[in-house]
N, C-alpha and C. Protein backbone atom coordinates (compact mmCIF):
# COMPACT_ATOMS: atom_id res chain seq x y z
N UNK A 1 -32.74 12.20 14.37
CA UNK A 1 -33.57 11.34 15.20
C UNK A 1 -32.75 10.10 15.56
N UNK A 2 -32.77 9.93 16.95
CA UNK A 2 -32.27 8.74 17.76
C UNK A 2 -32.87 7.63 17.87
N UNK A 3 -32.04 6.71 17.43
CA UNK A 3 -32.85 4.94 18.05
C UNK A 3 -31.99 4.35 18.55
N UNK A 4 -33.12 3.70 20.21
CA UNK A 4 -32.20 3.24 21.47
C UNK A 4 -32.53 1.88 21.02
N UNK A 5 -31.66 0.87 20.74
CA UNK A 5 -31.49 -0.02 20.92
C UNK A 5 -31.69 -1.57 22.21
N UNK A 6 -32.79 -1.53 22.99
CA UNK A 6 -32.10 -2.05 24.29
C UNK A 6 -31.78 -3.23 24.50
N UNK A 7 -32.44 -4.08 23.55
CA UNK A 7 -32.10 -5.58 23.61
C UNK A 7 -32.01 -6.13 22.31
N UNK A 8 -31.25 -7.05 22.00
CA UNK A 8 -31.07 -7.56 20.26
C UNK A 8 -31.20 -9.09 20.66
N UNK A 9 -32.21 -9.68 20.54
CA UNK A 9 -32.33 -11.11 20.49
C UNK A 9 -31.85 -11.73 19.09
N UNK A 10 -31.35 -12.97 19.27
CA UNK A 10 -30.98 -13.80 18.42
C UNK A 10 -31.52 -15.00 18.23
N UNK A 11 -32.12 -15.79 17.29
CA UNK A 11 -32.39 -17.33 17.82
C UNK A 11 -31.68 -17.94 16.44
N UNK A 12 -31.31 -18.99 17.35
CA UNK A 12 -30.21 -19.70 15.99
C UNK A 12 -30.54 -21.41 16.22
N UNK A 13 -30.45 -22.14 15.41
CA UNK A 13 -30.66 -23.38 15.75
C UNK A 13 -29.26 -24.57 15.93
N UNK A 14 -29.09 -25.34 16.88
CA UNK A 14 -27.87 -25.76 16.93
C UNK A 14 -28.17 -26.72 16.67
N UNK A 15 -27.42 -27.81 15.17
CA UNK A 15 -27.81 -28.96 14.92
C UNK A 15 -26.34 -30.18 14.99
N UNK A 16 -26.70 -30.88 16.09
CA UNK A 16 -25.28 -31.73 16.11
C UNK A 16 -25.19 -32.78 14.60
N UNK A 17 -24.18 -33.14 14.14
CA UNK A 17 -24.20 -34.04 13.10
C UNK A 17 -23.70 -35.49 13.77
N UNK A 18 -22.84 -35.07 14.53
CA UNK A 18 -22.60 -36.53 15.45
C UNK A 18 -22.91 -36.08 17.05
N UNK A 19 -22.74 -37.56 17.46
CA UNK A 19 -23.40 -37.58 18.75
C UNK A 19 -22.00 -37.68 19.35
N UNK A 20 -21.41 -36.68 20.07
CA UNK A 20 -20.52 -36.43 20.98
C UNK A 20 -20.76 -36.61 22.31
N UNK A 21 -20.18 -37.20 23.05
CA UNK A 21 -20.65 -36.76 24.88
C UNK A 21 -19.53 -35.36 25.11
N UNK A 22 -20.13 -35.16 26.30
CA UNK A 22 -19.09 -33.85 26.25
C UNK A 22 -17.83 -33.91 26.75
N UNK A 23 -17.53 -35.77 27.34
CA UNK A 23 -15.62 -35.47 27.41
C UNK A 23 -15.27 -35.75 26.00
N UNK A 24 -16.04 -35.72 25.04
CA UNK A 24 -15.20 -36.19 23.86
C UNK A 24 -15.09 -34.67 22.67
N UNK A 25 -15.63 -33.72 23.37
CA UNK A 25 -15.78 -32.48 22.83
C UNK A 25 -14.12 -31.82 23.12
N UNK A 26 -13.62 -31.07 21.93
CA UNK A 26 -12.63 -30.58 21.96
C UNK A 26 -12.56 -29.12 23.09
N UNK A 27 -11.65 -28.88 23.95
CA UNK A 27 -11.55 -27.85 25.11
C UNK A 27 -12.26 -26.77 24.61
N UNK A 28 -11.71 -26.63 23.04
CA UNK A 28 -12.41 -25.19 22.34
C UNK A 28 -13.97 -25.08 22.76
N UNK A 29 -14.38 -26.27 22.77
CA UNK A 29 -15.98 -26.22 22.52
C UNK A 29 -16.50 -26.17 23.92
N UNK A 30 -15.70 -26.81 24.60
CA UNK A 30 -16.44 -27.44 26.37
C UNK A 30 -16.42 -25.70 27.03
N UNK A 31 -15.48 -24.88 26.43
CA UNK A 31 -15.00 -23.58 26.86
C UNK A 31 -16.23 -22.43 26.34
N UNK A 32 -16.44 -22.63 24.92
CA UNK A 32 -17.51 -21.76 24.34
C UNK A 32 -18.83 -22.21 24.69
N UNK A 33 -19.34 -23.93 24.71
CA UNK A 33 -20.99 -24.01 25.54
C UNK A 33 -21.01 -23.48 26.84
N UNK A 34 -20.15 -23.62 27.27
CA UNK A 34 -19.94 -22.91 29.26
C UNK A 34 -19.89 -21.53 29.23
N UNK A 35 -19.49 -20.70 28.04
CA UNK A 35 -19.30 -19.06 27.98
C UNK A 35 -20.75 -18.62 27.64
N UNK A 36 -21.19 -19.51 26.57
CA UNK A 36 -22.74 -19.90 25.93
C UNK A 36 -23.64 -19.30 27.66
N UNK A 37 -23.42 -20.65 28.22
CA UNK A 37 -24.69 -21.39 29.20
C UNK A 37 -24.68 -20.04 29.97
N UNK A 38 -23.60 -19.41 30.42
CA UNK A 38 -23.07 -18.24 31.62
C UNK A 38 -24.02 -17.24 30.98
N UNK A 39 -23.48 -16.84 30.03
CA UNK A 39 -24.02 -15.58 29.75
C UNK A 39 -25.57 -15.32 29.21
N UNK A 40 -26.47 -16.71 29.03
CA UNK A 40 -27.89 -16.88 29.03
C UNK A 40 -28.40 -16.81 30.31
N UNK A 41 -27.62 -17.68 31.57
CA UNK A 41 -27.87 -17.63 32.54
C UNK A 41 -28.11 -16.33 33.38
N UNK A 42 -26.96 -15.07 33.03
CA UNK A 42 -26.58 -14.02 33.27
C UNK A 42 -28.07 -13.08 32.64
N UNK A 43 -28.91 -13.56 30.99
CA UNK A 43 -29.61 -12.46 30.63
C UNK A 43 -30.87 -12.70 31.21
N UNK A 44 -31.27 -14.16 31.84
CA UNK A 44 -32.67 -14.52 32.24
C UNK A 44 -32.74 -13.93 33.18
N UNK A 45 -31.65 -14.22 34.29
CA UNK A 45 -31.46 -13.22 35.79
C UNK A 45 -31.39 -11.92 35.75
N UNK A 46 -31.39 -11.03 34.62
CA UNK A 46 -31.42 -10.07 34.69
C UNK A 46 -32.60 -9.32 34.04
N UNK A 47 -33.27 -10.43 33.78
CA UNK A 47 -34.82 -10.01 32.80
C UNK A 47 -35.72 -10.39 33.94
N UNK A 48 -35.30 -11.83 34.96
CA UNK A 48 -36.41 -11.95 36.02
C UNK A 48 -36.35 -10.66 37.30
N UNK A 49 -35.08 -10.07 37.34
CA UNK A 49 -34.67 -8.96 38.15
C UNK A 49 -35.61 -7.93 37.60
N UNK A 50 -35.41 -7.80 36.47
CA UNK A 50 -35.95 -6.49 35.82
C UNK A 50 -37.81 -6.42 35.79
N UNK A 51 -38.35 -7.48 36.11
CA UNK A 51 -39.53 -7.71 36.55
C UNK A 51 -40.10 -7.57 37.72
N UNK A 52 -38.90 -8.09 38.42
CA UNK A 52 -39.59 -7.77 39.81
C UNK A 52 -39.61 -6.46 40.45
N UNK A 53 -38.72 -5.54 39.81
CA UNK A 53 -38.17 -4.12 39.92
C UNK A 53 -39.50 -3.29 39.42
N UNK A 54 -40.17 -4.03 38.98
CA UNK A 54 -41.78 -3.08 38.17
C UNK A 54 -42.59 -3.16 39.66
């Protein structure tokens, strides 16, 4: 017996300890919230797509 998998949500909590602005964030990080923001951006548009397709 098969199990389809189709979506795996995650919720995680992000807690800053200091207050950074974001030119003071190291490239590593300014690089991973922007890979972050894209690819949330990427699953909502494809969940509001997938709605309107009903």
């Amino acid at each position: 017996m098969s199990i389809e998998i189709k979506q795996l949500l995650i919720k995680s909590n992000i807690i800053q300890r200091n207050k950074l602005e974001d030119s003071e964030l190291p490239e590593d990080y300014r690089e991973l919230k922007e890979d972050i923001l894209a690819e949330c951006q990427r699953l909502i548009h494809d969940s509001l797509q997938r709605k309107e397709d009903r």
